[in-house]
N, C-alpha and C. Protein backbone atom coordinates (compact mmCIF):
# COMPACT_ATOMS: atom_id res chain seq x y z
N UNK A 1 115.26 115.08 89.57
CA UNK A 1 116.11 114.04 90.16
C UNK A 1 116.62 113.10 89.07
N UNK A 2 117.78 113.14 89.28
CA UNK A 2 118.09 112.36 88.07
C UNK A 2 118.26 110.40 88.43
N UNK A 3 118.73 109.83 87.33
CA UNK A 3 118.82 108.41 87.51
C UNK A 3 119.37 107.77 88.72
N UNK A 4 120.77 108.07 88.76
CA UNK A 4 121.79 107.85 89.98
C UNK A 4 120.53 108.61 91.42
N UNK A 5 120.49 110.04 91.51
CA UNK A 5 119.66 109.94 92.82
C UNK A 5 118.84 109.33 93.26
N UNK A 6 117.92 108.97 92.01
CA UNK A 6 116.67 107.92 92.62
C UNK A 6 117.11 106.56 92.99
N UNK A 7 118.20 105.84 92.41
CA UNK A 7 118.51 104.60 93.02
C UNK A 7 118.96 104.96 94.32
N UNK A 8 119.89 105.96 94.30
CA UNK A 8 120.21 106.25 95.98
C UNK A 8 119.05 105.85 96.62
N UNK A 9 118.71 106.92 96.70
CA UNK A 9 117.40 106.89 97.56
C UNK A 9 116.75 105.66 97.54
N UNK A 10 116.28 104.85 96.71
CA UNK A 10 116.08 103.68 96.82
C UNK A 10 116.55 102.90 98.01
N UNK A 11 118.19 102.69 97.42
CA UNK A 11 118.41 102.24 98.19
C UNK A 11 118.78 102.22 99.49
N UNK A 12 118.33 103.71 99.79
CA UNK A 12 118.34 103.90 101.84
C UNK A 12 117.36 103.66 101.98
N UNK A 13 116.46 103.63 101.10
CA UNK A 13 115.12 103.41 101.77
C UNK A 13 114.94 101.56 102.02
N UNK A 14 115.34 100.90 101.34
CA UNK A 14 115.78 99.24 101.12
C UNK A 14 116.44 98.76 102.06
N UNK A 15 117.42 99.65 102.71
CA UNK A 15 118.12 99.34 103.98
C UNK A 15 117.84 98.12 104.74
N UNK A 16 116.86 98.75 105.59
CA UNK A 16 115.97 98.50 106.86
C UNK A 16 115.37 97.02 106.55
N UNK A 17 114.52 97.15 105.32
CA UNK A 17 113.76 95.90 105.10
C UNK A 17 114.76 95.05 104.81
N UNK A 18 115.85 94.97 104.16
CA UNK A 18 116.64 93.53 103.45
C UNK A 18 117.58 93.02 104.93
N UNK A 19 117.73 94.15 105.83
CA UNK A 19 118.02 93.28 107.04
C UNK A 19 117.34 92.64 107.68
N UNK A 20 115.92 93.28 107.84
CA UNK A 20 114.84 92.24 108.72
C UNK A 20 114.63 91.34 107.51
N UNK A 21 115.11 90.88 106.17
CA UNK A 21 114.72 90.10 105.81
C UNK A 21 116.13 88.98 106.26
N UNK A 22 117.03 89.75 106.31
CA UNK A 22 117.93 88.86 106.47
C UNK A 22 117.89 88.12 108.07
N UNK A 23 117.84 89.09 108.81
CA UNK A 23 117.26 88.62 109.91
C UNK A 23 116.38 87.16 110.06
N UNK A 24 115.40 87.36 109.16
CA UNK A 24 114.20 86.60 109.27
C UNK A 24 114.57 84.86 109.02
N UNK A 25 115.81 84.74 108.07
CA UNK A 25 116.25 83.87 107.11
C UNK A 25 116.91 83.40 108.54
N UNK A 26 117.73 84.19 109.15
CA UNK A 26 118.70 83.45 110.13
C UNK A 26 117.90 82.83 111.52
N UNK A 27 117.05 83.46 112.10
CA UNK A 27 116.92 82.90 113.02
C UNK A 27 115.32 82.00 112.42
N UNK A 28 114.39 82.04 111.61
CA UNK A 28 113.04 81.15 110.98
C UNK A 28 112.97 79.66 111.24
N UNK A 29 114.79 79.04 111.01
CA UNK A 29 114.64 77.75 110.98
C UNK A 29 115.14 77.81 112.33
N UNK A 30 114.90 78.40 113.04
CA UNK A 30 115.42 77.63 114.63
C UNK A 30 114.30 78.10 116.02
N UNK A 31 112.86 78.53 115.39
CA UNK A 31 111.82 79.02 115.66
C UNK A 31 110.76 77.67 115.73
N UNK A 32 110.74 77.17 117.23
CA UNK A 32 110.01 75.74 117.68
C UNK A 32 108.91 75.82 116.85
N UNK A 33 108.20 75.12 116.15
CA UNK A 33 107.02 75.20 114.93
C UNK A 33 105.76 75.46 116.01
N UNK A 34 105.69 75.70 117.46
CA UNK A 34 104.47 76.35 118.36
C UNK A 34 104.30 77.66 118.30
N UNK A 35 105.77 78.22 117.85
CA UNK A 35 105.58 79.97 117.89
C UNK A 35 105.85 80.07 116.96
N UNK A 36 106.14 79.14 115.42
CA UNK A 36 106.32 80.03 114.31
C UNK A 36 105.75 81.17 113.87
N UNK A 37 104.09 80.68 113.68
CA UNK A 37 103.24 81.57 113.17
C UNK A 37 103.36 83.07 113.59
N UNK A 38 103.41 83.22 115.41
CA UNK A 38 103.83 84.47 116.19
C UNK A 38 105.59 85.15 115.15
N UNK A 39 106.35 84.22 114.72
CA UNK A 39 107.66 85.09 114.36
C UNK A 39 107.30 85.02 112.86
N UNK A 40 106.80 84.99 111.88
CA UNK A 40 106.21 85.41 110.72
C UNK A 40 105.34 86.21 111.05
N UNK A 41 104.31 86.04 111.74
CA UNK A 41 103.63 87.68 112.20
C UNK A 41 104.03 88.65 112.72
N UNK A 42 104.96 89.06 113.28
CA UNK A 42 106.23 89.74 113.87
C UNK A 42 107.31 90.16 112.37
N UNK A 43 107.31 89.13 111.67
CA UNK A 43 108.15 90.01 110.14
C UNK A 43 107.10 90.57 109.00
N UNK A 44 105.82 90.07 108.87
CA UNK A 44 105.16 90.64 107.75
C UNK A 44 104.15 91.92 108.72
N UNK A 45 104.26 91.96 109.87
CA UNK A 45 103.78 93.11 110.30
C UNK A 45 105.44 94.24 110.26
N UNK A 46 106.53 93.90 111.09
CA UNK A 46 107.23 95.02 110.50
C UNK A 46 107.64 95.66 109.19
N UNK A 47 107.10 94.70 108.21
CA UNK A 47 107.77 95.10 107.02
C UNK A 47 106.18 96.09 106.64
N UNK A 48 104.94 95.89 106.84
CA UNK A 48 103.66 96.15 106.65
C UNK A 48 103.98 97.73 107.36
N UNK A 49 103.86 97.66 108.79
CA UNK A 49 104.62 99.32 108.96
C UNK A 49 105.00 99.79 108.95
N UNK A 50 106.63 100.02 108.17
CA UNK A 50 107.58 100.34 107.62
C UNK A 50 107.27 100.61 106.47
N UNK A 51 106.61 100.03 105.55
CA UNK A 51 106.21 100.37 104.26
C UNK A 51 105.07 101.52 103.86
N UNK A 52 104.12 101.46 105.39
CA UNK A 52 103.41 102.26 105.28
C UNK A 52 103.63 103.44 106.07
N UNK A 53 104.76 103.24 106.57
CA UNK A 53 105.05 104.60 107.47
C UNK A 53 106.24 105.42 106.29
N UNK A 54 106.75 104.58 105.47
CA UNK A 54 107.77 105.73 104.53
C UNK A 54 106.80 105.73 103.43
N UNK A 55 105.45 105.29 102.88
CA UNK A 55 104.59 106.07 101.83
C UNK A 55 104.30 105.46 101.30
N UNK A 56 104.84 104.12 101.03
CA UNK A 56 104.85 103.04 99.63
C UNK A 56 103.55 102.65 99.89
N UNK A 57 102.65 102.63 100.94
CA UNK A 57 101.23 101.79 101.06
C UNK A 57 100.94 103.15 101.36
N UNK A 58 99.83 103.13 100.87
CA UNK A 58 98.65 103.97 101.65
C UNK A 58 97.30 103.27 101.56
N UNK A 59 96.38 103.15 102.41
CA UNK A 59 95.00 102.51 102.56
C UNK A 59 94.36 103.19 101.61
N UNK A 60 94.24 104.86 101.73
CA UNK A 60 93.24 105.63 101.11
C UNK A 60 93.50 105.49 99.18
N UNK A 61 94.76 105.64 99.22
CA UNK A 61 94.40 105.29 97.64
C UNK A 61 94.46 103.67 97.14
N UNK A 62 94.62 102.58 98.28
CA UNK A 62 94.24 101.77 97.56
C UNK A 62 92.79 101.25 97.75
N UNK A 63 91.96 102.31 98.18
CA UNK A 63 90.44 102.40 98.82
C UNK A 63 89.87 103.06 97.20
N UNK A 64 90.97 104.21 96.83
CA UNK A 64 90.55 104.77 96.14
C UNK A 64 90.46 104.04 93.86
N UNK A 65 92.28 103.22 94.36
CA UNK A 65 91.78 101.97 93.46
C UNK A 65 90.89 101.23 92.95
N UNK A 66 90.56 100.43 94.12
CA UNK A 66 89.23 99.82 94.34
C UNK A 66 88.02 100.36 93.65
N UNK A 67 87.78 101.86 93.61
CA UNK A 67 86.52 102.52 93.30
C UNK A 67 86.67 102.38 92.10
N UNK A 68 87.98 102.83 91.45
CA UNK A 68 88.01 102.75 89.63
C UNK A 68 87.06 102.42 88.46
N UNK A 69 86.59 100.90 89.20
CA UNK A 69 86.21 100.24 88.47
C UNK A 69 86.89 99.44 87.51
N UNK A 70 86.20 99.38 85.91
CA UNK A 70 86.44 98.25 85.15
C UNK A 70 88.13 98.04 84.86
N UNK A 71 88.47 98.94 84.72
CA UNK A 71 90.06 99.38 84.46
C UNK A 71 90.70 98.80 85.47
N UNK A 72 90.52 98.99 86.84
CA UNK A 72 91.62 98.26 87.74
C UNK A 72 91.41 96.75 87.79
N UNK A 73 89.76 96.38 87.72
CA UNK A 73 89.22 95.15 88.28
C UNK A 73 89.86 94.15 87.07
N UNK A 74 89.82 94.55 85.83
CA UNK A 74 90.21 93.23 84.86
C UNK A 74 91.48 93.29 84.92
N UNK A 75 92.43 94.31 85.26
CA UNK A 75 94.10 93.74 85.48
C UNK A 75 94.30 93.04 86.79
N UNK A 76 93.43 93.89 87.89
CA UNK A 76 93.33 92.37 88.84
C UNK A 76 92.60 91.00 88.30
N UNK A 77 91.86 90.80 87.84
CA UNK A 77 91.48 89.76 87.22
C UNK A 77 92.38 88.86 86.62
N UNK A 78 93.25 89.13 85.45
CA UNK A 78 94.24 88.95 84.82
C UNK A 78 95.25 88.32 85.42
N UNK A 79 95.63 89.01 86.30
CA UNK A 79 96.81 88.92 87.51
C UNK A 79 96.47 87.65 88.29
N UNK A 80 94.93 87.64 88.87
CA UNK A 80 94.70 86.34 89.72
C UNK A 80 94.47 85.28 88.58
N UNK A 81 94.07 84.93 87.87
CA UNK A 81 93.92 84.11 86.92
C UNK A 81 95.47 83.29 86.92
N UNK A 82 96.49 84.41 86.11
CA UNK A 82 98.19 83.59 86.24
C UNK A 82 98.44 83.31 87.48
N UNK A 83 98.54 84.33 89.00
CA UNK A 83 98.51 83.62 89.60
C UNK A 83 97.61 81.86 90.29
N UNK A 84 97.04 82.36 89.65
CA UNK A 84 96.18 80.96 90.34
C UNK A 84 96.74 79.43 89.38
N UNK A 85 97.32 79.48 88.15
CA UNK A 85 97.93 79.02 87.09
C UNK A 85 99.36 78.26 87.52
N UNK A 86 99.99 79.52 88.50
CA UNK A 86 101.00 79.37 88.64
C UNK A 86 101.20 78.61 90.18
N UNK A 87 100.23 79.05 90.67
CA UNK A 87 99.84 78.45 91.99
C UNK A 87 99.74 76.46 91.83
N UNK A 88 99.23 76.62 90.87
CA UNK A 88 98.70 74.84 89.57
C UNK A 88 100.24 74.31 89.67
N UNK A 89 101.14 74.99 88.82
CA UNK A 89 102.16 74.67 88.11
C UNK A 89 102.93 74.22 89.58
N UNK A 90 102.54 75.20 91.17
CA UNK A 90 103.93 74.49 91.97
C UNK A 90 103.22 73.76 92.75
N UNK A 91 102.10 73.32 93.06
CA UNK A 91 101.47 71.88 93.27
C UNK A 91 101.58 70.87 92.69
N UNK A 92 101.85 70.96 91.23
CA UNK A 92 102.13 69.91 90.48
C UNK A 92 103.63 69.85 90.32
N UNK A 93 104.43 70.51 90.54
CA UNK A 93 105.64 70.41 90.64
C UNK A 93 105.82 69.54 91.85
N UNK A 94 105.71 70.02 92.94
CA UNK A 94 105.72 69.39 94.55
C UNK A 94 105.29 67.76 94.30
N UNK A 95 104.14 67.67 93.45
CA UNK A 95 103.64 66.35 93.84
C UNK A 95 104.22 65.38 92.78
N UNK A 96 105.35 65.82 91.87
CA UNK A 96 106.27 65.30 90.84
C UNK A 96 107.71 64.88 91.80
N UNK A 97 107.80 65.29 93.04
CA UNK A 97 108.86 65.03 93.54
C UNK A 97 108.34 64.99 95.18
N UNK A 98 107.50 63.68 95.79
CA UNK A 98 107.01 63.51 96.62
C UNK A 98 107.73 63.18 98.06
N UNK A 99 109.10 62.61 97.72
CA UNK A 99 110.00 62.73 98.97
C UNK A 99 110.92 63.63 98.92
N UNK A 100 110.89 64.59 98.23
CA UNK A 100 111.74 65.44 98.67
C UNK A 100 111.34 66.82 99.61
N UNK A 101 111.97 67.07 100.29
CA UNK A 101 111.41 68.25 101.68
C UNK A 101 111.24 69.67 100.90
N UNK A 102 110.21 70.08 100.83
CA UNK A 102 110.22 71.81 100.06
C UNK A 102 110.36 72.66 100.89
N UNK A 103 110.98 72.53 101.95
CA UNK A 103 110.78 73.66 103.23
C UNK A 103 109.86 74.73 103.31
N UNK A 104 108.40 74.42 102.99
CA UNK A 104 107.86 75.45 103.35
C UNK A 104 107.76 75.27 104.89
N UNK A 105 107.40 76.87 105.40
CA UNK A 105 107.11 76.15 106.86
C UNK A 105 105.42 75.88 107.55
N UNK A 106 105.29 75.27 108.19
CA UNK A 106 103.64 74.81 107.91
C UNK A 106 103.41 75.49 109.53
N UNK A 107 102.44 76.13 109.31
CA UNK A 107 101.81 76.53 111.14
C UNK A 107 101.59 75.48 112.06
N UNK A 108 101.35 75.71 113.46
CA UNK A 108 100.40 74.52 114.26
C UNK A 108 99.70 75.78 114.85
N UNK A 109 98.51 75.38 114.28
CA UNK A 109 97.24 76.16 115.02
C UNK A 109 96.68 75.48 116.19
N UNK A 110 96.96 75.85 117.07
CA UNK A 110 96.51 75.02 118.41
C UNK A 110 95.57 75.27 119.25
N UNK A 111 95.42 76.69 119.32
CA UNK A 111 94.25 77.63 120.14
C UNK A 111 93.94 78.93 119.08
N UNK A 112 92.81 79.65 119.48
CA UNK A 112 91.81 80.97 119.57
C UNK A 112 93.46 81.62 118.53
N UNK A 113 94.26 81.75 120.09
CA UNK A 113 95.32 83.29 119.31
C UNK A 113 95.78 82.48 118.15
N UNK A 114 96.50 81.37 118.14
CA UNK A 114 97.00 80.94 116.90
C UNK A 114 96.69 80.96 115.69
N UNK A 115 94.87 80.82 115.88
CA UNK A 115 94.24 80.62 114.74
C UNK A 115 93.74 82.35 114.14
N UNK A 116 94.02 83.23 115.30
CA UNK A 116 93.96 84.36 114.77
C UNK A 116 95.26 85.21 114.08
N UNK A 117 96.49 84.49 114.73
CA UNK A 117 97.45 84.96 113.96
C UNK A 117 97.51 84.24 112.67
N UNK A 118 97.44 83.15 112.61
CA UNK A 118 97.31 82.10 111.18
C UNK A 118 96.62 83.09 110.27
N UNK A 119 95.19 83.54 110.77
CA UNK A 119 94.48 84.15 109.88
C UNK A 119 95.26 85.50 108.96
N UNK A 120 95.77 86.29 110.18
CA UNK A 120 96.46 87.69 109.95
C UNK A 120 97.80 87.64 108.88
N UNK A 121 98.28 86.36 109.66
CA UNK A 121 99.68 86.06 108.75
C UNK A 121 100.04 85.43 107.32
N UNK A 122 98.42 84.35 106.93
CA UNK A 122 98.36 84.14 105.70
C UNK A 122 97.51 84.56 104.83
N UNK A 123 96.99 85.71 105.46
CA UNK A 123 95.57 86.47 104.52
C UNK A 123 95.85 87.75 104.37
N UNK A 124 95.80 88.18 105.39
CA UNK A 124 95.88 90.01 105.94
C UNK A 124 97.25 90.67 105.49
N UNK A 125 98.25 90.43 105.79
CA UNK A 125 99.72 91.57 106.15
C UNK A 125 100.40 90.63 104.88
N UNK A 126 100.78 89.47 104.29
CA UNK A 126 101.58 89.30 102.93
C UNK A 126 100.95 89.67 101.77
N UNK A 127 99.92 89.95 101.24
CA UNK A 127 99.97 91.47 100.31
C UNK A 127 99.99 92.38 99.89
N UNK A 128 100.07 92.66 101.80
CA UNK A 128 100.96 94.15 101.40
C UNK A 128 102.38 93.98 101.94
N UNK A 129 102.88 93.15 102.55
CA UNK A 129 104.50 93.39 102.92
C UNK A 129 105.03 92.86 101.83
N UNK A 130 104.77 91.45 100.95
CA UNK A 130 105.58 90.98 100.40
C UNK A 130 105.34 92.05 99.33
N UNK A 131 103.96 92.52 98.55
CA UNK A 131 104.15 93.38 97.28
C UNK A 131 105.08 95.07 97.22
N UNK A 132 105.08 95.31 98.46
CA UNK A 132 105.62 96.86 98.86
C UNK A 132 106.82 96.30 99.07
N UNK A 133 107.40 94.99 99.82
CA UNK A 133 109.07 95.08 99.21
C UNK A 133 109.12 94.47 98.32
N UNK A 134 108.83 93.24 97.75
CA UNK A 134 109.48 92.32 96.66
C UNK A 134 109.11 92.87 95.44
N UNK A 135 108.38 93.79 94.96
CA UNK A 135 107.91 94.43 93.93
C UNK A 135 108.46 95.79 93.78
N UNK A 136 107.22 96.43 94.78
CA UNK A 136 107.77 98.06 94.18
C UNK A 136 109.35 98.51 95.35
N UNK A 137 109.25 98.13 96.39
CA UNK A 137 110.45 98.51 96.93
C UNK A 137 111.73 98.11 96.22
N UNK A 138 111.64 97.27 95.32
CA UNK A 138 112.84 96.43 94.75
C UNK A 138 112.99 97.13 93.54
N UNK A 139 112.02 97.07 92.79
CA UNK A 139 111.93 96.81 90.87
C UNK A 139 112.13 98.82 90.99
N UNK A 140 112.89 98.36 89.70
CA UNK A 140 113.57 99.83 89.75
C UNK A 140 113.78 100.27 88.11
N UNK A 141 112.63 101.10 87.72
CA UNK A 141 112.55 101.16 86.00
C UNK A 141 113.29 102.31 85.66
N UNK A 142 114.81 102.58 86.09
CA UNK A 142 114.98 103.50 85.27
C UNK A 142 115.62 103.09 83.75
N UNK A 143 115.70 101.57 83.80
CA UNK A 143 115.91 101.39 82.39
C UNK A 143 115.97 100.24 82.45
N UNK A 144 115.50 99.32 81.05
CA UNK A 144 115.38 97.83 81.05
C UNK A 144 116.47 97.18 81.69
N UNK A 145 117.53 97.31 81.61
CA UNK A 145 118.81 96.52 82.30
C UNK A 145 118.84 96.63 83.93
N UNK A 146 118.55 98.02 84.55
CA UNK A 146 117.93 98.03 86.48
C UNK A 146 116.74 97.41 86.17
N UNK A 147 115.67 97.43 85.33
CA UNK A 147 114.56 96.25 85.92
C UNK A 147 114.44 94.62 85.76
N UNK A 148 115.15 94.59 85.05
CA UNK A 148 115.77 93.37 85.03
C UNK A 148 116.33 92.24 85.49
N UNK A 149 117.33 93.18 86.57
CA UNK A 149 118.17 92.85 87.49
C UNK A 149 117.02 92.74 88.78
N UNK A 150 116.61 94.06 89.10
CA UNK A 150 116.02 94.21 90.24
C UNK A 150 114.68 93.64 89.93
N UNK A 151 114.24 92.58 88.90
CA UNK A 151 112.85 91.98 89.34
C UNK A 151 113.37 90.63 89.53
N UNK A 152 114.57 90.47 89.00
CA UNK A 152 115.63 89.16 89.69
C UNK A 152 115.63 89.13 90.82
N UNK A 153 116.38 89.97 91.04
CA UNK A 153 116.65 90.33 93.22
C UNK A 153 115.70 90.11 93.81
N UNK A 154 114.14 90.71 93.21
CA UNK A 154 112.55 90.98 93.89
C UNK A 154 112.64 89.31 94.12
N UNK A 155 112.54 88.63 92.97
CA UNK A 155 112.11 87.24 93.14
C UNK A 155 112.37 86.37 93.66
N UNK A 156 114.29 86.57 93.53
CA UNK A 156 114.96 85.78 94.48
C UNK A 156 114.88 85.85 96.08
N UNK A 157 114.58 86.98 96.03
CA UNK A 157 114.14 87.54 97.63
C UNK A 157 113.33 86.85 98.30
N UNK A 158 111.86 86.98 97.54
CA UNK A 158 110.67 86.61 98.17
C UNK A 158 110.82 85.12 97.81
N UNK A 159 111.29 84.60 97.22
CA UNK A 159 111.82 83.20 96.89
C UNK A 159 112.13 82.20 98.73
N UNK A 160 113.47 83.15 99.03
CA UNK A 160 114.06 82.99 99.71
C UNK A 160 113.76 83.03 100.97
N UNK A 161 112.65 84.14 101.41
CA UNK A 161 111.70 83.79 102.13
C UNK A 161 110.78 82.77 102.49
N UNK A 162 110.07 82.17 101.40
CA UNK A 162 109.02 81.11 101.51
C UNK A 162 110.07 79.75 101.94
N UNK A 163 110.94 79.33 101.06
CA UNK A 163 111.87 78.48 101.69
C UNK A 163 113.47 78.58 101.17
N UNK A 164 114.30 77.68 101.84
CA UNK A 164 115.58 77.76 101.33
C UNK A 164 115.87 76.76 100.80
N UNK A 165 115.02 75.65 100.22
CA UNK A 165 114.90 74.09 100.21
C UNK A 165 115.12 74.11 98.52
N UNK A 166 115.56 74.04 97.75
CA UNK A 166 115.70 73.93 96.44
C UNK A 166 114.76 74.16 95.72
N UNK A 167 113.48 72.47 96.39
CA UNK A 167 112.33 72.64 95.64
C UNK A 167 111.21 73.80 95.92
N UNK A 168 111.41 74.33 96.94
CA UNK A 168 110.20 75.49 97.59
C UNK A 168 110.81 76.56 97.07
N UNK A 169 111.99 76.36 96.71
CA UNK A 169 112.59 78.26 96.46
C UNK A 169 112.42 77.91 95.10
N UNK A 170 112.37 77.30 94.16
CA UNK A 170 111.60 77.11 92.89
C UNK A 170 110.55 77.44 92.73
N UNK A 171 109.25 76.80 93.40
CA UNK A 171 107.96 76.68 93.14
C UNK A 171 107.60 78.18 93.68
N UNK A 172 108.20 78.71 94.66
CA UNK A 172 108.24 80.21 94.86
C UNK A 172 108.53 81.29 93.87
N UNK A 173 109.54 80.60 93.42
CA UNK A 173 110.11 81.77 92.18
C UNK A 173 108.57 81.66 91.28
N UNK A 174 108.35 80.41 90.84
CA UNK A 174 106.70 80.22 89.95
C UNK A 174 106.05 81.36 90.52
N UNK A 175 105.31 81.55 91.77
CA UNK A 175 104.53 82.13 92.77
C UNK A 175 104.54 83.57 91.99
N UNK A 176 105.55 84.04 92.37
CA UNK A 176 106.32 85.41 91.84
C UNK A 176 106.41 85.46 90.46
N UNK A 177 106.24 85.24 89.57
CA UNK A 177 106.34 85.72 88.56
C UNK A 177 104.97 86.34 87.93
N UNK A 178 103.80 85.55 88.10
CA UNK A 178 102.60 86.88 87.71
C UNK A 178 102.68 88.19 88.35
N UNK A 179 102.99 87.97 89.72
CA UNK A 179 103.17 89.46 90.24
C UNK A 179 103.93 90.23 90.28
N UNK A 180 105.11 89.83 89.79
CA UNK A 180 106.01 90.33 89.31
C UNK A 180 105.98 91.00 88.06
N UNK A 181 105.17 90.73 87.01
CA UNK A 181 104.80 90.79 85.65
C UNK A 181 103.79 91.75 85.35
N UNK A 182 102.86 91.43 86.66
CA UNK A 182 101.33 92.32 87.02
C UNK A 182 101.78 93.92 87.27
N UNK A 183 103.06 93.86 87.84
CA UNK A 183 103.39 95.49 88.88
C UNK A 183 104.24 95.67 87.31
N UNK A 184 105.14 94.98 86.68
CA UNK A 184 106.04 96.04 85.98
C UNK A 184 105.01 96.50 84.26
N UNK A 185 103.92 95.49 84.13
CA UNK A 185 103.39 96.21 83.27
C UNK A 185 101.89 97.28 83.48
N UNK A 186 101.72 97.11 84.42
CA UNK A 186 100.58 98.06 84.84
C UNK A 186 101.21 99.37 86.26
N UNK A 187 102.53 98.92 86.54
CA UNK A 187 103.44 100.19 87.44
C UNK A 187 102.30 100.54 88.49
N UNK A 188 101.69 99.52 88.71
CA UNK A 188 100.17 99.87 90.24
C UNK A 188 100.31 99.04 90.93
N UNK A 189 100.73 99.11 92.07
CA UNK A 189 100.94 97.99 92.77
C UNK A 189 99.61 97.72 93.77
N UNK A 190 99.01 98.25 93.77
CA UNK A 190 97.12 97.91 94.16
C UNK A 190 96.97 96.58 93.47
N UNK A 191 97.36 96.52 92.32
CA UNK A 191 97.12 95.69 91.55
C UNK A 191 97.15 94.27 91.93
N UNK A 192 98.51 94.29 92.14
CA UNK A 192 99.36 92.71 92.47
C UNK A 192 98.69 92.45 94.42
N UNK A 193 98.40 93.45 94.53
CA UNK A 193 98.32 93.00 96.17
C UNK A 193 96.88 92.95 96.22
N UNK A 194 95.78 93.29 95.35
CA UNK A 194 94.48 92.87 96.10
C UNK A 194 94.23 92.01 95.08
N UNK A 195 94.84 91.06 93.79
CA UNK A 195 94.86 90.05 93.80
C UNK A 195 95.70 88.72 94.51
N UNK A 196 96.64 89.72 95.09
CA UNK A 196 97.37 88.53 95.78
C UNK A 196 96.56 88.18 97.39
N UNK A 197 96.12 89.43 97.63
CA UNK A 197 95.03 88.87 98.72
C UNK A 197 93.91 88.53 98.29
N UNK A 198 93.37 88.21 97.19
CA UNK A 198 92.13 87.36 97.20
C UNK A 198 92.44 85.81 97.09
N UNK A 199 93.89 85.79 96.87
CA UNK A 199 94.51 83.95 96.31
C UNK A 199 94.47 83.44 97.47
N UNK A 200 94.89 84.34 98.57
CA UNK A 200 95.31 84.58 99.84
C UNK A 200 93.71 83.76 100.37
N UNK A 201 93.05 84.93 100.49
CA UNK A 201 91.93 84.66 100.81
C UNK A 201 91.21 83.17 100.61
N UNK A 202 90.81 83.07 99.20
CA UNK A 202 90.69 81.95 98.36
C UNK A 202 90.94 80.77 99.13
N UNK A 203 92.28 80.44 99.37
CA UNK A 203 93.35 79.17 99.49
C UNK A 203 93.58 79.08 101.03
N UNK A 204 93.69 79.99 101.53
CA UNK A 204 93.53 79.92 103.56
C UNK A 204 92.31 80.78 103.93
N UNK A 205 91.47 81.10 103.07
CA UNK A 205 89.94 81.16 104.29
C UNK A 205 89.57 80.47 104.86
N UNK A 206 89.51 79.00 103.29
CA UNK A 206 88.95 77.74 103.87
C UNK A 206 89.47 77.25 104.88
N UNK A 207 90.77 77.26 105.14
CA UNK A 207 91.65 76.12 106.29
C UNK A 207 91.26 77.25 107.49
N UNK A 208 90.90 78.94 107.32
CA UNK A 208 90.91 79.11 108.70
C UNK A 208 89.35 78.74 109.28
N UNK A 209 88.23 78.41 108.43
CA UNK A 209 86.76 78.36 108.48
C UNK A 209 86.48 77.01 109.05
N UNK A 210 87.54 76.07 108.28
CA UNK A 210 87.36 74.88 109.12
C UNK A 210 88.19 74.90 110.32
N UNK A 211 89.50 75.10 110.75
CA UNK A 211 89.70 75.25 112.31
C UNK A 211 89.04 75.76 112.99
N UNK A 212 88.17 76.76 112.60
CA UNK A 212 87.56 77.68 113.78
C UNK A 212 86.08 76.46 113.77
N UNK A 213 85.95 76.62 112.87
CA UNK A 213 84.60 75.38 113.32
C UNK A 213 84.76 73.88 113.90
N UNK A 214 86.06 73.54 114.17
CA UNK A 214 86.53 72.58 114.92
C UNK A 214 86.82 73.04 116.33
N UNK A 215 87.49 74.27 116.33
CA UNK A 215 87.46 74.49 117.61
C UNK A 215 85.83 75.15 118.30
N UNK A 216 85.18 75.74 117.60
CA UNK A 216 84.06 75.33 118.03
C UNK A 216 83.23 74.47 118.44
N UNK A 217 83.38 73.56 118.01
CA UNK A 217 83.23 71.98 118.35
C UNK A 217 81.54 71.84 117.64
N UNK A 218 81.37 72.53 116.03
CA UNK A 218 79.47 72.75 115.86
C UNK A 218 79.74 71.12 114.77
């Protein structure tokens, strides 16, 4: 297969997702903040089975990742480290410009289901939807000038997702760039996504450990 076919193909396969992303962009800000969480769980689950229904995810080899050992674990290592760096850099950005709106959008966890979609939607399904499109569905190495471009597009993408607010689609672009960096020099995208779900983990376990123990009432 040569150069030109594989971008084809690429890009039928890209189709599908950059409309539900576009989708997502148009109707997000007009989504009452009681059901947000439900319509972000509704886009990082279609993009999650879509990705794994045309091949780009598979469980078993990233089960089989996992087993590797030392070799996979210190480029995940590596990977969460900048991310977590970079994670630094857009907190401290945010809190350098304190009235201005970053549009992220913030949940209201109110009950049981909420706090179980909260869980699903900021832990579970964005390291693998956002890394299977904004990474490998996007980034396209058939030569430095397509990856280039297309880890631009990746970033601006997933950018564009988190917010449309100047300052959030900045501190986003920050977000994106270890993992962005993680997939094009190690070409494993196991990589970027089970460190991006441990940041995941990390940074909203706690907020889901304490709601649930509030709504427990211990």
């Amino acid at each position: 297969m040569n150069i030109s076919e594989k971008t084809k193909m690429q890009s039928k396969y890209l189709i599908m997702p950059i409309i539900w992303h576009l989708l997502y962009l148009l109707f997000s800000g007009k989504i009452d903040s009681k059901y947000r969480v439900y319509f972000d769980l509704i886009f990082y689950l279609g993009l999650t089975v879509y990705f794994i229904a045309i091949g780009f995810i598979n469980f078993k080899d990233l089960w089989n990742e996992w087993k590797k050992g030392k070799e996979f674990w210190l480029s995940v290592f590596y990977t969460l480290i900048a991310l977590i760096v970079a994670f630094g850099i857009g907190a401290l950005t945010s809190k350098l410009f304190p009235n201005i709106n970053d549009g992220m959008g913030v949940f209201k966890v109110i009950n049981i289901p909420t706090l179980l979609a909260f869980t699903v939607t900021t832990i579970v399904l964005p390291p693998i939807a956002e890394e299977a499109f904004y990474r490998k569905g996007i980034l396209n190495f058939d030569n430095n000038i397509s990856l280039l471009i297309t880890a631009i597009i990746g970033t601006l993408l997933y950018a564009s997702e988190h917010s449309l607010k100047p300052l959030g689609f900045f501190i986003a672009i920050i977000w994106s760039v270890p993992l962005t960096i993680s997939y094009i020099k190690t070409k494993n995208i196991y990589i970027p996504i089970t460190a991006h779900f441990i940041c995941n983990l990390a940074f909203n376990g706690m907020t889901v450990v304490i709601i649930a123990i509030k709504f427990s009432g211990i």
